[in-house]
PDB file of N, CA and C in Angstrom:
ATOM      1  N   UNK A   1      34.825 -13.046  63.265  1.00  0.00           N
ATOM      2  CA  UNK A   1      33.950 -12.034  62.762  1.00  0.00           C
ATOM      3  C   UNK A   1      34.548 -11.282  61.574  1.00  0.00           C
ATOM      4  N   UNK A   2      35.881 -11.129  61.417  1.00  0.00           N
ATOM      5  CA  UNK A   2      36.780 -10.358  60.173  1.00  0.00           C
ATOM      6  C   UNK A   2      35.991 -11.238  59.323  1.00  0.00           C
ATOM      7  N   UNK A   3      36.046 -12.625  59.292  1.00  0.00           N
ATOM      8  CA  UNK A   3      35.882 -13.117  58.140  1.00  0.00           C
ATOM      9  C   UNK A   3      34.635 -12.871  57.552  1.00  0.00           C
ATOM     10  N   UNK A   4      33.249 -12.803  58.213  1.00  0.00           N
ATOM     11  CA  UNK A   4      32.046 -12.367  58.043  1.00  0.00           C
ATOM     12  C   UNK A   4      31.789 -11.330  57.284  1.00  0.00           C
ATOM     13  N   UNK A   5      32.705  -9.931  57.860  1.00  0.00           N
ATOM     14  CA  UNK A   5      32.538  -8.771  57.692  1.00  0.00           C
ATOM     15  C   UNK A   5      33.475  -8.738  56.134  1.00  0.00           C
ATOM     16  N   UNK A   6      34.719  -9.357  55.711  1.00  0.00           N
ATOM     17  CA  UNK A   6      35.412  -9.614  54.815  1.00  0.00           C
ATOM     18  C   UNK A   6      34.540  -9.924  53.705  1.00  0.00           C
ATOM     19  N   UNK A   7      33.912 -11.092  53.529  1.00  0.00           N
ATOM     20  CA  UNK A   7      32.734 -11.503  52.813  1.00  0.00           C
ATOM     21  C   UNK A   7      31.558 -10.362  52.475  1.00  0.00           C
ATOM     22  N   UNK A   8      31.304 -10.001  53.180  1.00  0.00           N
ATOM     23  CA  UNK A   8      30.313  -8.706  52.990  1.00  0.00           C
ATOM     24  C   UNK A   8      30.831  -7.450  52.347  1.00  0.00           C
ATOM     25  N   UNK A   9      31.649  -6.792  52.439  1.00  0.00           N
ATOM     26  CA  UNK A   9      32.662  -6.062  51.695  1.00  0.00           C
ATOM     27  C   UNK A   9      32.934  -7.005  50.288  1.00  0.00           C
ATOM     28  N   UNK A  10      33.333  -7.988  50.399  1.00  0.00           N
ATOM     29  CA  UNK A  10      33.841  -8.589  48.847  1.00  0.00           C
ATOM     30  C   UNK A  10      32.391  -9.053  48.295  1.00  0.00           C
ATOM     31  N   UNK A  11      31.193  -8.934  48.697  1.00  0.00           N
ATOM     32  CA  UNK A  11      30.371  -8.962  47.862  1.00  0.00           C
ATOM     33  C   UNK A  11      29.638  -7.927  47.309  1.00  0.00           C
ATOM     34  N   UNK A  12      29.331  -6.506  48.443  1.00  0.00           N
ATOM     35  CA  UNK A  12      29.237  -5.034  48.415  1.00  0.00           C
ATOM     36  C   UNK A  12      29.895  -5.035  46.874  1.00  0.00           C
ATOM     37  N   UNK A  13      31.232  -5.289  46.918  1.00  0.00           N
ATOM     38  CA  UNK A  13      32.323  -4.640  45.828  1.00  0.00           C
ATOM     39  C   UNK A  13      31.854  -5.390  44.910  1.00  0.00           C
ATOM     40  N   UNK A  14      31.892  -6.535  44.658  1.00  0.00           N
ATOM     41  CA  UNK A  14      30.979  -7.164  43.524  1.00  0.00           C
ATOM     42  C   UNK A  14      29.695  -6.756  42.762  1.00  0.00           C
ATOM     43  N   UNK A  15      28.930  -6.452  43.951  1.00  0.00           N
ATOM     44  CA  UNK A  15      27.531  -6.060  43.177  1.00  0.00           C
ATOM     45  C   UNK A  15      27.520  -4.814  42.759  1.00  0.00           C
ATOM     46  N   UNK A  16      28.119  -4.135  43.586  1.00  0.00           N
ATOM     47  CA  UNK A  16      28.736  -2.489  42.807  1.00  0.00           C
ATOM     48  C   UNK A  16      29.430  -2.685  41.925  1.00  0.00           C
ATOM     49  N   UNK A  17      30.022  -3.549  41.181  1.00  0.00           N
ATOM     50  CA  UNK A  17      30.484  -3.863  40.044  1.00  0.00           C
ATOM     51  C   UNK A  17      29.303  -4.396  38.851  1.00  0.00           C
ATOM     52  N   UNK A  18      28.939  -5.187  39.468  1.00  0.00           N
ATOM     53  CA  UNK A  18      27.713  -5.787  38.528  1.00  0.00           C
ATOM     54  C   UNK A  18      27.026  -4.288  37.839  1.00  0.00           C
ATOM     55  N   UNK A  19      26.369  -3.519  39.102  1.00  0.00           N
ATOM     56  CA  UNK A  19      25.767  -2.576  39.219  1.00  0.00           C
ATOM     57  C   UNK A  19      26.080  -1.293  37.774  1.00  0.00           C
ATOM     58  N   UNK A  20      27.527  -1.169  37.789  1.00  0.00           N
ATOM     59  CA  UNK A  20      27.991  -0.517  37.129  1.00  0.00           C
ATOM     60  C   UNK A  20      28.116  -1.121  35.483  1.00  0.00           C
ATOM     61  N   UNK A  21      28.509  -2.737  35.288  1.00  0.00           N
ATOM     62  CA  UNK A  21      28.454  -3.087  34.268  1.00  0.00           C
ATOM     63  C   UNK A  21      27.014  -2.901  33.390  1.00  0.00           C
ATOM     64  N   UNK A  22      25.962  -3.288  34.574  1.00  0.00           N
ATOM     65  CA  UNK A  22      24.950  -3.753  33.359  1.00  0.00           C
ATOM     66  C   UNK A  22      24.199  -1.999  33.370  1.00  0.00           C
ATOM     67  N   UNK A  23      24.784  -1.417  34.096  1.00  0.00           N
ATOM     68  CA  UNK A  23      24.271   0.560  33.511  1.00  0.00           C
ATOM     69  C   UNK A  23      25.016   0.685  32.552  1.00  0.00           C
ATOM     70  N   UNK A  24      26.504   0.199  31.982  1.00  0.00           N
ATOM     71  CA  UNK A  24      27.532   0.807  31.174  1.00  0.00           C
ATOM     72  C   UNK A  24      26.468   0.485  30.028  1.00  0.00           C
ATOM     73  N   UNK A  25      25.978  -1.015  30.156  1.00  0.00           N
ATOM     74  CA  UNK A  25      25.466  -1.943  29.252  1.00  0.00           C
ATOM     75  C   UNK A  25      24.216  -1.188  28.894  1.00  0.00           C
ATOM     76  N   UNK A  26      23.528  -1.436  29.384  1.00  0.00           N
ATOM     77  CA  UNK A  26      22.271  -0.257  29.271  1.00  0.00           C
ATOM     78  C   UNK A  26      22.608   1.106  28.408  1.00  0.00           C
ATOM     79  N   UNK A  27      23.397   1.712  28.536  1.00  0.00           N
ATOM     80  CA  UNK A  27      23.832   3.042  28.266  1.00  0.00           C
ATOM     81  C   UNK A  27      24.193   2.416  26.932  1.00  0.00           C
ATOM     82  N   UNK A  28      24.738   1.589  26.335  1.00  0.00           N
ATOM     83  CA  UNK A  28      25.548   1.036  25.002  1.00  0.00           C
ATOM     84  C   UNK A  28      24.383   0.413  24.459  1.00  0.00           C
ATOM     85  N   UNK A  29      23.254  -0.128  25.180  1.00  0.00           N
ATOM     86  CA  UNK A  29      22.301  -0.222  24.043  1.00  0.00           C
ATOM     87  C   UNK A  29      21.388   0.524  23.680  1.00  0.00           C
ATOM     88  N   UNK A  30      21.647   1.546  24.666  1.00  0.00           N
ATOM     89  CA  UNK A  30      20.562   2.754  24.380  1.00  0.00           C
ATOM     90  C   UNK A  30      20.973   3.226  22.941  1.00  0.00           C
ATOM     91  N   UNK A  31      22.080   3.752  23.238  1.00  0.00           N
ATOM     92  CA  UNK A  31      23.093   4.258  21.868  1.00  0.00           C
ATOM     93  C   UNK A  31      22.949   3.713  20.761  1.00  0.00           C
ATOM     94  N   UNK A  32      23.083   2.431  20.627  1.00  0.00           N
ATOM     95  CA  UNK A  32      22.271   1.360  19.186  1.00  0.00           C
ATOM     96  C   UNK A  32      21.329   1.814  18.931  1.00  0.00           C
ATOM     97  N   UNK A  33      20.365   1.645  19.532  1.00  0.00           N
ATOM     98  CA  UNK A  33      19.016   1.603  19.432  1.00  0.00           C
ATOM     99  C   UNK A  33      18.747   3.126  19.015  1.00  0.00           C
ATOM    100  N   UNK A  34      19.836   4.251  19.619  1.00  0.00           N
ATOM    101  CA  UNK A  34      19.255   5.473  18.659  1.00  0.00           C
ATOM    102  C   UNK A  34      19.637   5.547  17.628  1.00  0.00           C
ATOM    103  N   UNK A  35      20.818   5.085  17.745  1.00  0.00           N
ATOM    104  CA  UNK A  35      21.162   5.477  16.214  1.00  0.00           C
ATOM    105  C   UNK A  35      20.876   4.527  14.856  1.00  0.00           C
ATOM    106  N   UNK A  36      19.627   3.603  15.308  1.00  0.00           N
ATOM    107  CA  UNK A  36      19.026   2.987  14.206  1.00  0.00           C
ATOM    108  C   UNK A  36      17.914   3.413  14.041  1.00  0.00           C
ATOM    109  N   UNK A  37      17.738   4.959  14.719  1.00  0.00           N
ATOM    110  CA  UNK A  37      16.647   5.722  14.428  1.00  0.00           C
ATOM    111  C   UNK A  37      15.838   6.449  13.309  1.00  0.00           C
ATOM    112  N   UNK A  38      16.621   6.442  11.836  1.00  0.00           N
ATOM    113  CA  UNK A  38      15.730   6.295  11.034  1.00  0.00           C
ATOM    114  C   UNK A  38      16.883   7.149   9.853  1.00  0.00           C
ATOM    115  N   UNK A  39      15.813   7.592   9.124  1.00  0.00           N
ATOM    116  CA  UNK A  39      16.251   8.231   7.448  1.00  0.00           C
ATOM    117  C   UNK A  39      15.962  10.057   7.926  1.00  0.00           C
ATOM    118  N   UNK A  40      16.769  10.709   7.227  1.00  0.00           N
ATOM    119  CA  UNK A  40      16.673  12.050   7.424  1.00  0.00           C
ATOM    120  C   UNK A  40      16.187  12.320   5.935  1.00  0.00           C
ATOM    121  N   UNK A  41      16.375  11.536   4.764  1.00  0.00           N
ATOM    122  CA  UNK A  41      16.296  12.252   3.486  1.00  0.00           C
ATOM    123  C   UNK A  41      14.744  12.661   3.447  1.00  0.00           C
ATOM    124  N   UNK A  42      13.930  13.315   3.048  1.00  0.00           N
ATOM    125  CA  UNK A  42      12.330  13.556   2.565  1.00  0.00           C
ATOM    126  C   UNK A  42      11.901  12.484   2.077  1.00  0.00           C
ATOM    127  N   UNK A  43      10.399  12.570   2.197  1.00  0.00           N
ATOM    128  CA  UNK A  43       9.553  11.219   1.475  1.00  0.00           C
ATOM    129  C   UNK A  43       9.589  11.809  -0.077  1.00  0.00           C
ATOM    130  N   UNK A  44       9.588  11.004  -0.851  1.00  0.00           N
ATOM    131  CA  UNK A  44       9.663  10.838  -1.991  1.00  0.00           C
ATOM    132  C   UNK A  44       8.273  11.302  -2.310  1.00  0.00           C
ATOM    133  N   UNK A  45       7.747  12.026  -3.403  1.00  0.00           N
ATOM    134  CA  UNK A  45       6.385  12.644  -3.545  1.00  0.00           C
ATOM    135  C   UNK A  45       5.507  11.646  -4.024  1.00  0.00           C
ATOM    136  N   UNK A  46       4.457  11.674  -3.780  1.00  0.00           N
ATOM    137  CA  UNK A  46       3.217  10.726  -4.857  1.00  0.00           C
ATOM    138  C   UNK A  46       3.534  10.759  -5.762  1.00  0.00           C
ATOM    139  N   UNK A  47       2.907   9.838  -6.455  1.00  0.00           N
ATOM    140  CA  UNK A  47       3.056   9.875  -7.830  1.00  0.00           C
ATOM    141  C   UNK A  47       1.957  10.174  -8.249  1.00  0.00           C
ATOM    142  N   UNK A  48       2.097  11.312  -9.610  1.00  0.00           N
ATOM    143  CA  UNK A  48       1.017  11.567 -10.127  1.00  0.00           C
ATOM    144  C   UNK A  48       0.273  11.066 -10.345  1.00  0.00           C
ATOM    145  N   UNK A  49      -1.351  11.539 -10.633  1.00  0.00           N
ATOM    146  CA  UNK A  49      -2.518  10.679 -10.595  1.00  0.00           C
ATOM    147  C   UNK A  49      -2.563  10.627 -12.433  1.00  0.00           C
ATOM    148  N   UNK A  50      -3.153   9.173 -12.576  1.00  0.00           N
ATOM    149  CA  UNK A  50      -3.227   8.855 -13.897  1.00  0.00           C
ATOM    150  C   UNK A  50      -3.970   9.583 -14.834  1.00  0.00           C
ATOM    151  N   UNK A  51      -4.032  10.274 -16.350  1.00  0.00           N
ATOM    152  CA  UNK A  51      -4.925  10.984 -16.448  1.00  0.00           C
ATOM    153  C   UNK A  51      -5.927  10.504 -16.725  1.00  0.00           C
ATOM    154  N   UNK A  52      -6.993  10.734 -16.872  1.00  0.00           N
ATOM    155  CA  UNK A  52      -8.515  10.462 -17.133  1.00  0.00           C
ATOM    156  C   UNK A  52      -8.726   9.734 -18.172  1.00  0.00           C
ATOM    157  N   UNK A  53      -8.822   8.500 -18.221  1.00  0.00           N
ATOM    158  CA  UNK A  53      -9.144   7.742 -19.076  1.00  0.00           C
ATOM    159  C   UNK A  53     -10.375   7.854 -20.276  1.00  0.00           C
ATOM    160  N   UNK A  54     -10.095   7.543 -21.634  1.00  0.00           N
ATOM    161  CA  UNK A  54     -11.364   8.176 -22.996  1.00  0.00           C
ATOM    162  C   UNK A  54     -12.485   7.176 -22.903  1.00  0.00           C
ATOM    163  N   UNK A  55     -13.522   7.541 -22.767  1.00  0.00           N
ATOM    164  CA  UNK A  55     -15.110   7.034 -22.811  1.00  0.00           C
ATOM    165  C   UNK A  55     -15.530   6.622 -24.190  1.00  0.00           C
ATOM    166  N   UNK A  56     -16.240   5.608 -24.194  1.00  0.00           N
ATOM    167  CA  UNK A  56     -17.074   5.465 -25.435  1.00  0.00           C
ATOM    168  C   UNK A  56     -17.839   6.691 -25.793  1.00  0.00           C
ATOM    169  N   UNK A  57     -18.148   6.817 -27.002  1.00  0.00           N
ATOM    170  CA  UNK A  57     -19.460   8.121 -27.433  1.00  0.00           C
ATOM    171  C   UNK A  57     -20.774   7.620 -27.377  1.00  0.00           C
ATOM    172  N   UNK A  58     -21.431   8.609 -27.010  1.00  0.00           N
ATOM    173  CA  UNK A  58     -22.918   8.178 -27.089  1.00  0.00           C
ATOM    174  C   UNK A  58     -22.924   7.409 -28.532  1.00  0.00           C
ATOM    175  N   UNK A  59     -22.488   8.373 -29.637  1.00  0.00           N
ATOM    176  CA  UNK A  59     -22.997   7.949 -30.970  1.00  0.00           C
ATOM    177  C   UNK A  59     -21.797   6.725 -31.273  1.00  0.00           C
ATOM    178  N   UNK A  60     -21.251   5.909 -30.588  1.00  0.00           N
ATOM    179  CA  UNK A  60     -21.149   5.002 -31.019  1.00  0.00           C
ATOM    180  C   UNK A  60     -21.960   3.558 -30.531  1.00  0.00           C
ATOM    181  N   UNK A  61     -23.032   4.025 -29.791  1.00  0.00           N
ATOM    182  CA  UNK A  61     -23.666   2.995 -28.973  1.00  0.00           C
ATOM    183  C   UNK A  61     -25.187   3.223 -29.463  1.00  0.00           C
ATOM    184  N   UNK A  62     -25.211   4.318 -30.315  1.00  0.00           N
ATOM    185  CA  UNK A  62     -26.814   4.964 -30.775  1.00  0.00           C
ATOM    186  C   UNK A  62     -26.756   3.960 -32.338  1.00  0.00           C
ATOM    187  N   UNK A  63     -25.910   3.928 -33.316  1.00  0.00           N
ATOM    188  CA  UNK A  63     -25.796   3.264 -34.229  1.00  0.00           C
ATOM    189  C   UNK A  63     -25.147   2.511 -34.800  1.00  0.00           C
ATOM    190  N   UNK A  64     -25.171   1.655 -35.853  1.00  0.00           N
ATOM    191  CA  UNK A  64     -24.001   0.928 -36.381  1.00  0.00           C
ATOM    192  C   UNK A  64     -23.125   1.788 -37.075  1.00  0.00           C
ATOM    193  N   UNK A  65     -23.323   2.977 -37.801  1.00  0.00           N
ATOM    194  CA  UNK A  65     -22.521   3.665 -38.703  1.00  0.00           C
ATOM    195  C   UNK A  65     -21.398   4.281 -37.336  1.00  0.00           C
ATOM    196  N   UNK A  66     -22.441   4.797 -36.196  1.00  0.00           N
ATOM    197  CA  UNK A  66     -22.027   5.453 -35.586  1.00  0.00           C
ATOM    198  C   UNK A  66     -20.433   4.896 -34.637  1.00  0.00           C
ATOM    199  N   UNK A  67     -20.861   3.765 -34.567  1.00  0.00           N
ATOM    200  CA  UNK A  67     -19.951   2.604 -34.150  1.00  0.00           C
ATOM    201  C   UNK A  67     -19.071   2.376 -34.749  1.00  0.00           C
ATOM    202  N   UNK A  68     -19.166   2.122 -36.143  1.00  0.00           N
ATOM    203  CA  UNK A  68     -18.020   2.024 -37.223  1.00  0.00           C
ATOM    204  C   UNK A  68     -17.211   3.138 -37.456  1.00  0.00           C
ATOM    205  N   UNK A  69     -17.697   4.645 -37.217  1.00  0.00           N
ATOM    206  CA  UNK A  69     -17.306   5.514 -36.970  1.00  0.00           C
ATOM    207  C   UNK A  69     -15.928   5.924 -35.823  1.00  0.00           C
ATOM    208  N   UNK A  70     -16.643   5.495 -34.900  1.00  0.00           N
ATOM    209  CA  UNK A  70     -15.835   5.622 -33.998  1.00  0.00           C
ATOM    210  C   UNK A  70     -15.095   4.230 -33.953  1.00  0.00           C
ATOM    211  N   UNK A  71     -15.069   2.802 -34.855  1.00  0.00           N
ATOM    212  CA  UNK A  71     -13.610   2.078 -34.758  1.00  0.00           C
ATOM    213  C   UNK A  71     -12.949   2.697 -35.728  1.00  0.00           C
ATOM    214  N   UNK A  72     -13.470   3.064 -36.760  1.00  0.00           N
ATOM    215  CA  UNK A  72     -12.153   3.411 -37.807  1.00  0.00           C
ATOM    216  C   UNK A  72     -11.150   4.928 -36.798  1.00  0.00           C
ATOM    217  N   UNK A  73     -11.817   5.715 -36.399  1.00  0.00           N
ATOM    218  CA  UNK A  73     -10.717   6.582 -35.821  1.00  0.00           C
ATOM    219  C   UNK A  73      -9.833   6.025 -34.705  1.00  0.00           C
ATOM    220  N   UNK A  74     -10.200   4.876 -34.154  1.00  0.00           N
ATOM    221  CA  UNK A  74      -9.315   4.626 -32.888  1.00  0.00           C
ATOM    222  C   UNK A  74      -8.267   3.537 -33.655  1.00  0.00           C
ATOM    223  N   UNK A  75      -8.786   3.190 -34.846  1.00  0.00           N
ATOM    224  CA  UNK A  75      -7.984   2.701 -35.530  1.00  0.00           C
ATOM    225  C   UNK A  75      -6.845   3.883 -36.493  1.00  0.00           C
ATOM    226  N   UNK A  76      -6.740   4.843 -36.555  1.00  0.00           N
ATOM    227  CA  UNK A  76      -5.913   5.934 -37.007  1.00  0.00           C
ATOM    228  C   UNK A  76      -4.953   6.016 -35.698  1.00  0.00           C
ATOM    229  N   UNK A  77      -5.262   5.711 -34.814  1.00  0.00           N
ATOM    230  CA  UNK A  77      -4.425   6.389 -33.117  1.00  0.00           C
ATOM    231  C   UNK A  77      -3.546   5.679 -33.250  1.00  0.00           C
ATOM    232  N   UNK A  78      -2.175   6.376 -32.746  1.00  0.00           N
ATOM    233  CA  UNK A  78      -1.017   5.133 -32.916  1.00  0.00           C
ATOM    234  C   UNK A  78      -1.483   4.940 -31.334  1.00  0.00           C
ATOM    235  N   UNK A  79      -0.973   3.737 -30.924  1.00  0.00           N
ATOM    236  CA  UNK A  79      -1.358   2.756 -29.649  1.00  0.00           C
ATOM    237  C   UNK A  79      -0.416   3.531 -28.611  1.00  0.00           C
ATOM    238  N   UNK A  80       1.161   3.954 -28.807  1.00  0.00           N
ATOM    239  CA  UNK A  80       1.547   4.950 -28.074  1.00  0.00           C
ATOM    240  C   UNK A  80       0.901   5.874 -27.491  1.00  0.00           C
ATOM    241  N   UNK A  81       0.626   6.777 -28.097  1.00  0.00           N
ATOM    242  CA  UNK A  81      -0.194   7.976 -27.861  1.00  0.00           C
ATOM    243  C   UNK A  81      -1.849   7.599 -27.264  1.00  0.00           C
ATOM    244  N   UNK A  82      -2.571   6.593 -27.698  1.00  0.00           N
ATOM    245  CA  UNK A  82      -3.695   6.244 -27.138  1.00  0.00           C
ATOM    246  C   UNK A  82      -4.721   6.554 -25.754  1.00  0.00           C
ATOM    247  N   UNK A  83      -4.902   7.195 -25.523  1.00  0.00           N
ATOM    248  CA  UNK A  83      -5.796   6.522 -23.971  1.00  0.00           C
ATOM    249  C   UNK A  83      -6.372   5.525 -23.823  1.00  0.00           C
ATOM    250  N   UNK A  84      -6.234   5.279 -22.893  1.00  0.00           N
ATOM    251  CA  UNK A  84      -6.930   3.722 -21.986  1.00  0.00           C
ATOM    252  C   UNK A  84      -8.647   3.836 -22.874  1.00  0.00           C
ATOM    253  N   UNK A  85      -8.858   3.189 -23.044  1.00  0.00           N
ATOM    254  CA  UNK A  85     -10.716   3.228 -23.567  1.00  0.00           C
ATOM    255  C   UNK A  85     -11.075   2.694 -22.149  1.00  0.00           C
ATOM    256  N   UNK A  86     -12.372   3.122 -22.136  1.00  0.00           N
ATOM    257  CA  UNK A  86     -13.123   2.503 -20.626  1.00  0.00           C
ATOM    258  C   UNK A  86     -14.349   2.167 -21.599  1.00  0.00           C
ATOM    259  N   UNK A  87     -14.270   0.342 -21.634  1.00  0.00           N
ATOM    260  CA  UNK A  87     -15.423  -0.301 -22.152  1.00  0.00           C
ATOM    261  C   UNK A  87     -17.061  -0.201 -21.221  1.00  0.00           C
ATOM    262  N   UNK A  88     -16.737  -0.635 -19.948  1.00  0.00           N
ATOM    263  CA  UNK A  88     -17.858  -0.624 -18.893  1.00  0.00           C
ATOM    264  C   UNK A  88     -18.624  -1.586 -19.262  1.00  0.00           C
ATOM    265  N   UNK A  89     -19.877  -1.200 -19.240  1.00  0.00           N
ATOM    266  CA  UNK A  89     -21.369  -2.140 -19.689  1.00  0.00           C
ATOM    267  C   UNK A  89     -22.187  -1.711 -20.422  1.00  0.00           C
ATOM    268  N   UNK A  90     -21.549  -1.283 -21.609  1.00  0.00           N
ATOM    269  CA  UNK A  90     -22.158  -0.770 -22.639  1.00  0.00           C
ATOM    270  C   UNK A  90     -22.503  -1.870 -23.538  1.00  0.00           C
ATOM    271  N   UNK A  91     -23.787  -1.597 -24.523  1.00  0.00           N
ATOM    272  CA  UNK A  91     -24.102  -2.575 -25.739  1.00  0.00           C
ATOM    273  C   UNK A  91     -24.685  -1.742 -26.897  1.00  0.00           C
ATOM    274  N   UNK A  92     -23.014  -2.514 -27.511  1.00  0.00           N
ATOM    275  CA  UNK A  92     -22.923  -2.561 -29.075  1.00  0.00           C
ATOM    276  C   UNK A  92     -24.581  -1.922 -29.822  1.00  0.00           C
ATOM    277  N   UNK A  93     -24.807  -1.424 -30.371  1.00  0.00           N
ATOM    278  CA  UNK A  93     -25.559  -1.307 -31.817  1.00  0.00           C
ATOM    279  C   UNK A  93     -25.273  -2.898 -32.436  1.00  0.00           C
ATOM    280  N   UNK A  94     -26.445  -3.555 -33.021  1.00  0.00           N
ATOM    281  CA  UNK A  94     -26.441  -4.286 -34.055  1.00  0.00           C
ATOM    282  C   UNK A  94     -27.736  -4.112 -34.910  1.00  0.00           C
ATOM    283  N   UNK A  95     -27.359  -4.600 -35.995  1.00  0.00           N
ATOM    284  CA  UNK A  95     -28.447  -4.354 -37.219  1.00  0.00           C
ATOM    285  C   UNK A  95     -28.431  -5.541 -38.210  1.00  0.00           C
ATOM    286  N   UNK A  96     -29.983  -5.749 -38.409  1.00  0.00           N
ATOM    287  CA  UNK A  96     -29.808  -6.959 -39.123  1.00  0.00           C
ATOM    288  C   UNK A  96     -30.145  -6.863 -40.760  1.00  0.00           C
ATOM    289  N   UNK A  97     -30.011  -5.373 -40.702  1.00  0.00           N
ATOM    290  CA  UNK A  97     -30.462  -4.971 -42.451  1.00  0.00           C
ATOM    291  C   UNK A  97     -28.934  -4.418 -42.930  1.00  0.00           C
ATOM    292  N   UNK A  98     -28.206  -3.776 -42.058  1.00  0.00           N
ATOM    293  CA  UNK A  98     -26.898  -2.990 -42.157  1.00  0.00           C
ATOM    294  C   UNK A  98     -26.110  -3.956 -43.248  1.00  0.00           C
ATOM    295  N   UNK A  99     -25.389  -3.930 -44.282  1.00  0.00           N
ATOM    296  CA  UNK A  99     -24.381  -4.690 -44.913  1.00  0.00           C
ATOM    297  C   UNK A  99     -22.920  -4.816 -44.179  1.00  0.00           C
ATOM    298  N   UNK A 100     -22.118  -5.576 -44.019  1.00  0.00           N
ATOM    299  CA  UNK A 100     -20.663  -5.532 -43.253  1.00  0.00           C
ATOM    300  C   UNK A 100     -19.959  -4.890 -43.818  1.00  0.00           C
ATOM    301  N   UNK A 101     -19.026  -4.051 -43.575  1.00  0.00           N
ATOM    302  CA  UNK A 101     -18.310  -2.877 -43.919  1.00  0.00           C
ATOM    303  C   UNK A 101     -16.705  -3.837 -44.037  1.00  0.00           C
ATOM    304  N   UNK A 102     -15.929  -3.710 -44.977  1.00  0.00           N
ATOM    305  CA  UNK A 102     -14.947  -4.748 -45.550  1.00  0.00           C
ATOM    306  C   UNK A 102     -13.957  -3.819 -45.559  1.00  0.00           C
ATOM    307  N   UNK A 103     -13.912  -2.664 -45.007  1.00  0.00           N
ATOM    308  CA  UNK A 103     -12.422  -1.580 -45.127  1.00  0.00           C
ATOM    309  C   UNK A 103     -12.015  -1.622 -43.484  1.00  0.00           C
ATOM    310  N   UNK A 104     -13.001  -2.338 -43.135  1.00  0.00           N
ATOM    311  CA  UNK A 104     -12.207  -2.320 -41.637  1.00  0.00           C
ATOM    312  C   UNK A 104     -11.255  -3.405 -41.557  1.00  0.00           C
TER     313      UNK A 104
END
């Protein structure tokens, strides 16, 4: 019967060992796992919103002069400095009496 009772004790002590390893273990991956918990620095702000992009003119869509008008000044703009043009679905002025303008 020692030997029975021997066996039972040396496995008691075993699994209370186990017991203890895989809590140590547990406890050590808890610890990982927090401390891959993140960034403390602030979010970085939006970025500003783009400004408002320049529209065609009425009066360049009412006439041909009016049209030519408004390419020769966007032709003065240096392209740096420019705004975005917003073409859309607009239509041109044409004229079939108008002469072609040769300084553009």
């Amino acid at each position: 019967m020692k030997t029975l009772e021997t066996n039972r004790a040396a496995k008691g002590t075993a699994g209370a060992a186990r017991t203890v390893r895989m809590a140590a273990l547990a406890v050590l991956m808890s610890a990982t796992l927090a401390a891959c918990g993140g960034n403390d620095d602030p979010a970085p702000p939006p970025a500003p919103a783009p400004p408002p992009a320049a529209a065609i003119p009425a009066s360049a869509t009412a006439s041909v002069a009016g049209l030519l008008a408004f390419v020769s000044s966007l032709l003065g703009t240096p392209e740096s400095t420019a705004e975005p043009l917003v073409v859309g679905d607009i239509t041109l002025p044409t004229s079939d009496t108008t002469e072609p303008n040769a300084s553009l």
